[in-house]
N, C-alpha and C. Protein backbone atom coordinates (compact mmCIF):
# COMPACT_ATOMS: atom_id res chain seq x y z
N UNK A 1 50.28 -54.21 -62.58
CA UNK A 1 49.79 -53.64 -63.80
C UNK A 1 50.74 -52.55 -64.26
N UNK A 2 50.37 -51.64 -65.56
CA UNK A 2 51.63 -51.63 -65.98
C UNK A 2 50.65 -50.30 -66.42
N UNK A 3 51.32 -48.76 -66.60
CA UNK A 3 50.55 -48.50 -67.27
C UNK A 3 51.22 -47.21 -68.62
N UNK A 4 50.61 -46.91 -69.05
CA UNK A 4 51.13 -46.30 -70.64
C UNK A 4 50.72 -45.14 -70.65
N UNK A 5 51.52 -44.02 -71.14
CA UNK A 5 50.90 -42.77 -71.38
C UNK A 5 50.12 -42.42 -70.17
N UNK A 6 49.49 -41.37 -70.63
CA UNK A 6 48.30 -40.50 -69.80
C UNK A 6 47.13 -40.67 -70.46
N UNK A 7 46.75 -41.75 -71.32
CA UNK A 7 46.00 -41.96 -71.42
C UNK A 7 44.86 -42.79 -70.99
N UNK A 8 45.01 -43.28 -69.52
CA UNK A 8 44.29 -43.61 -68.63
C UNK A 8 43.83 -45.22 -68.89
N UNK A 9 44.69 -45.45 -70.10
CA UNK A 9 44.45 -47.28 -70.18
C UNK A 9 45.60 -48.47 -69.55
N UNK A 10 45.13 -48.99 -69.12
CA UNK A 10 45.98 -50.11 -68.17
C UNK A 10 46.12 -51.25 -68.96
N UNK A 11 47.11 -51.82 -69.05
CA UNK A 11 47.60 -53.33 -69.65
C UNK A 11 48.30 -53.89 -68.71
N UNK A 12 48.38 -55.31 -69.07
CA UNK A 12 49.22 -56.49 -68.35
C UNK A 12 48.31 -56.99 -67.69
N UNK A 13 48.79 -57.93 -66.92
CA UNK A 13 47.65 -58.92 -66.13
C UNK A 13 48.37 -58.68 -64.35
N UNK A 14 47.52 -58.75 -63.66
CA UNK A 14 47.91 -58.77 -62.42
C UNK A 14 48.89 -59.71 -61.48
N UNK A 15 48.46 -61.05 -61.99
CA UNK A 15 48.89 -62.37 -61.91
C UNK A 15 49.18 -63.32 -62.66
N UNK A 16 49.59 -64.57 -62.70
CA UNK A 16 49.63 -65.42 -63.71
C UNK A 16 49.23 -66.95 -62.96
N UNK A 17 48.64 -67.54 -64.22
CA UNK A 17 48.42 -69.00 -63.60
C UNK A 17 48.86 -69.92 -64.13
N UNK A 18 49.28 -70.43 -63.11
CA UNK A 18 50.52 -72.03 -63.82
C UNK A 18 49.20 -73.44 -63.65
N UNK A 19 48.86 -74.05 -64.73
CA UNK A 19 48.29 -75.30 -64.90
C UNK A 19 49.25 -76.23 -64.34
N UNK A 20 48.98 -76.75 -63.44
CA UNK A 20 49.75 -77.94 -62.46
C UNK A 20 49.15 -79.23 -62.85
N UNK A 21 48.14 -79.49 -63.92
CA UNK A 21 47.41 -81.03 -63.96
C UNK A 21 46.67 -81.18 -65.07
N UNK A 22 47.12 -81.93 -66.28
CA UNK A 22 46.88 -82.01 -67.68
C UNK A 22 45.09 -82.50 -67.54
N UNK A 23 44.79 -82.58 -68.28
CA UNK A 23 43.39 -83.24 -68.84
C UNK A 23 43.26 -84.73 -68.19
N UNK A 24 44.77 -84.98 -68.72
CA UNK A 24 44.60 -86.88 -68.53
C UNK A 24 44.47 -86.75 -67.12
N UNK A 25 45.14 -86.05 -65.87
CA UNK A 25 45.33 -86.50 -65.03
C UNK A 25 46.84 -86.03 -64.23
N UNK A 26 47.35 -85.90 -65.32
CA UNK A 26 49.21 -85.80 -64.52
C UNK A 26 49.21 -84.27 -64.57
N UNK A 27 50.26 -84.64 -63.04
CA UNK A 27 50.44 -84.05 -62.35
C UNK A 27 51.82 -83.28 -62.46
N UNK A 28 51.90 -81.73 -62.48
CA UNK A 28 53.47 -81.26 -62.17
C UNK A 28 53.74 -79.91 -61.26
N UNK A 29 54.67 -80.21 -60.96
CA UNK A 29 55.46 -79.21 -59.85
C UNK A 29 56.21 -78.31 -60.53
N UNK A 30 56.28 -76.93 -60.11
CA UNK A 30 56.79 -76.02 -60.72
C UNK A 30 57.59 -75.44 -59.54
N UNK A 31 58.72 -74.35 -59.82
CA UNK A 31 59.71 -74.24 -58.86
C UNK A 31 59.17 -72.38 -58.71
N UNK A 32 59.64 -71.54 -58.04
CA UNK A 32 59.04 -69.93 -57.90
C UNK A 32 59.25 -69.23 -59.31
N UNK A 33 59.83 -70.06 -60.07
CA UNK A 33 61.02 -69.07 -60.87
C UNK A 33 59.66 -69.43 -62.27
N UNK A 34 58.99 -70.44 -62.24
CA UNK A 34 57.95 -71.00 -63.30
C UNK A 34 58.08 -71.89 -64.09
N UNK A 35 59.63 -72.66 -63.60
CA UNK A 35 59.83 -73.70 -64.25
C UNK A 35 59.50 -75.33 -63.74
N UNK A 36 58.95 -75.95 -64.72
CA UNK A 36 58.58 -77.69 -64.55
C UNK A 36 59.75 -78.77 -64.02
N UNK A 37 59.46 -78.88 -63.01
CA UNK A 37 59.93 -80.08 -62.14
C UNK A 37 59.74 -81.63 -62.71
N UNK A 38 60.87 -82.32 -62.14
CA UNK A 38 60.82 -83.41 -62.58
C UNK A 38 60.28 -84.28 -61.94
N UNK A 39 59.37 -83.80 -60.64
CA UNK A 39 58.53 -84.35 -59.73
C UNK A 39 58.24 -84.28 -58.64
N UNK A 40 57.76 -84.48 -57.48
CA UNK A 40 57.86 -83.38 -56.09
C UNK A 40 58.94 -83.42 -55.59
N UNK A 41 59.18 -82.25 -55.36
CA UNK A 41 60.47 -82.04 -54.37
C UNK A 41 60.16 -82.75 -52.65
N UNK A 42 61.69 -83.06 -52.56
CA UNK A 42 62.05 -83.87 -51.11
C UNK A 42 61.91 -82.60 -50.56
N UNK A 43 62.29 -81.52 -50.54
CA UNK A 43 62.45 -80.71 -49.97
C UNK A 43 62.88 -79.50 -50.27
N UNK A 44 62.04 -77.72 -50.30
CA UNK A 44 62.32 -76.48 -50.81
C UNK A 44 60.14 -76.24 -51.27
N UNK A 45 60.71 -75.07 -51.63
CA UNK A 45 59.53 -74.36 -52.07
C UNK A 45 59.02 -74.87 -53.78
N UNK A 46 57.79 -75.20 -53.65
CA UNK A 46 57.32 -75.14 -54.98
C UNK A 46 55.83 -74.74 -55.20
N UNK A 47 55.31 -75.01 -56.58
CA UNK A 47 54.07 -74.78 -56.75
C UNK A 47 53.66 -75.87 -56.92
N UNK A 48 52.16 -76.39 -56.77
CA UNK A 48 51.77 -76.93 -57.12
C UNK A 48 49.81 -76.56 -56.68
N UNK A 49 48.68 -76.72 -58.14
CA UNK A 49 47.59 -76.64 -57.91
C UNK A 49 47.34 -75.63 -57.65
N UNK A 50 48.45 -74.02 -58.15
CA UNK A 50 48.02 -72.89 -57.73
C UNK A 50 48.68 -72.69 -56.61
N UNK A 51 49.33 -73.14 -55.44
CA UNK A 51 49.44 -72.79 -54.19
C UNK A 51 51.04 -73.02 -54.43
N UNK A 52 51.53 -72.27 -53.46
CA UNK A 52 53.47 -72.46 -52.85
C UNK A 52 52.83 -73.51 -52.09
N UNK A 53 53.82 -74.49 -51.52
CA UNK A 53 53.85 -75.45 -50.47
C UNK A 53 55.61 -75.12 -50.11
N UNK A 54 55.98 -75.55 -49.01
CA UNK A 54 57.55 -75.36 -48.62
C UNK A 54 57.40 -77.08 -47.64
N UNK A 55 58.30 -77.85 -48.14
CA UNK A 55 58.58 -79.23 -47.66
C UNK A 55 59.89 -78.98 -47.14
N UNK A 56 60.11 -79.62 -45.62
CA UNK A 56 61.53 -79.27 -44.97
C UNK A 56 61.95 -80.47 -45.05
């Protein structure tokens, strides 16, 4: 959080949430950095469903 003045009000958000799975159904992988993958990684760190996973 972030905060301004001395006037005792706080902005920004704590966290952020990455949508990993459209309406229809599909599915995507995102990399730490918040960018969309072109599909699961063989292997390294990603997001997916909210969670890091690390595939060796």
């Amino acid at each position: 959080m972030t905060r301004f003045g001395g006037d005792d009000q706080t902005t920004g958000t704590s966290h952020t949430v990455i949508q990993t799975i459209d309406r229809d159904g599909t599915q995507y992988y995102y990399d730490l950095n918040g960018r969309r993958l072109n599909g699961k990684p063989k292997s390294g760190i990603y997001i997916f469903n909210g969670k890091k996973y690390i595939n060796k």
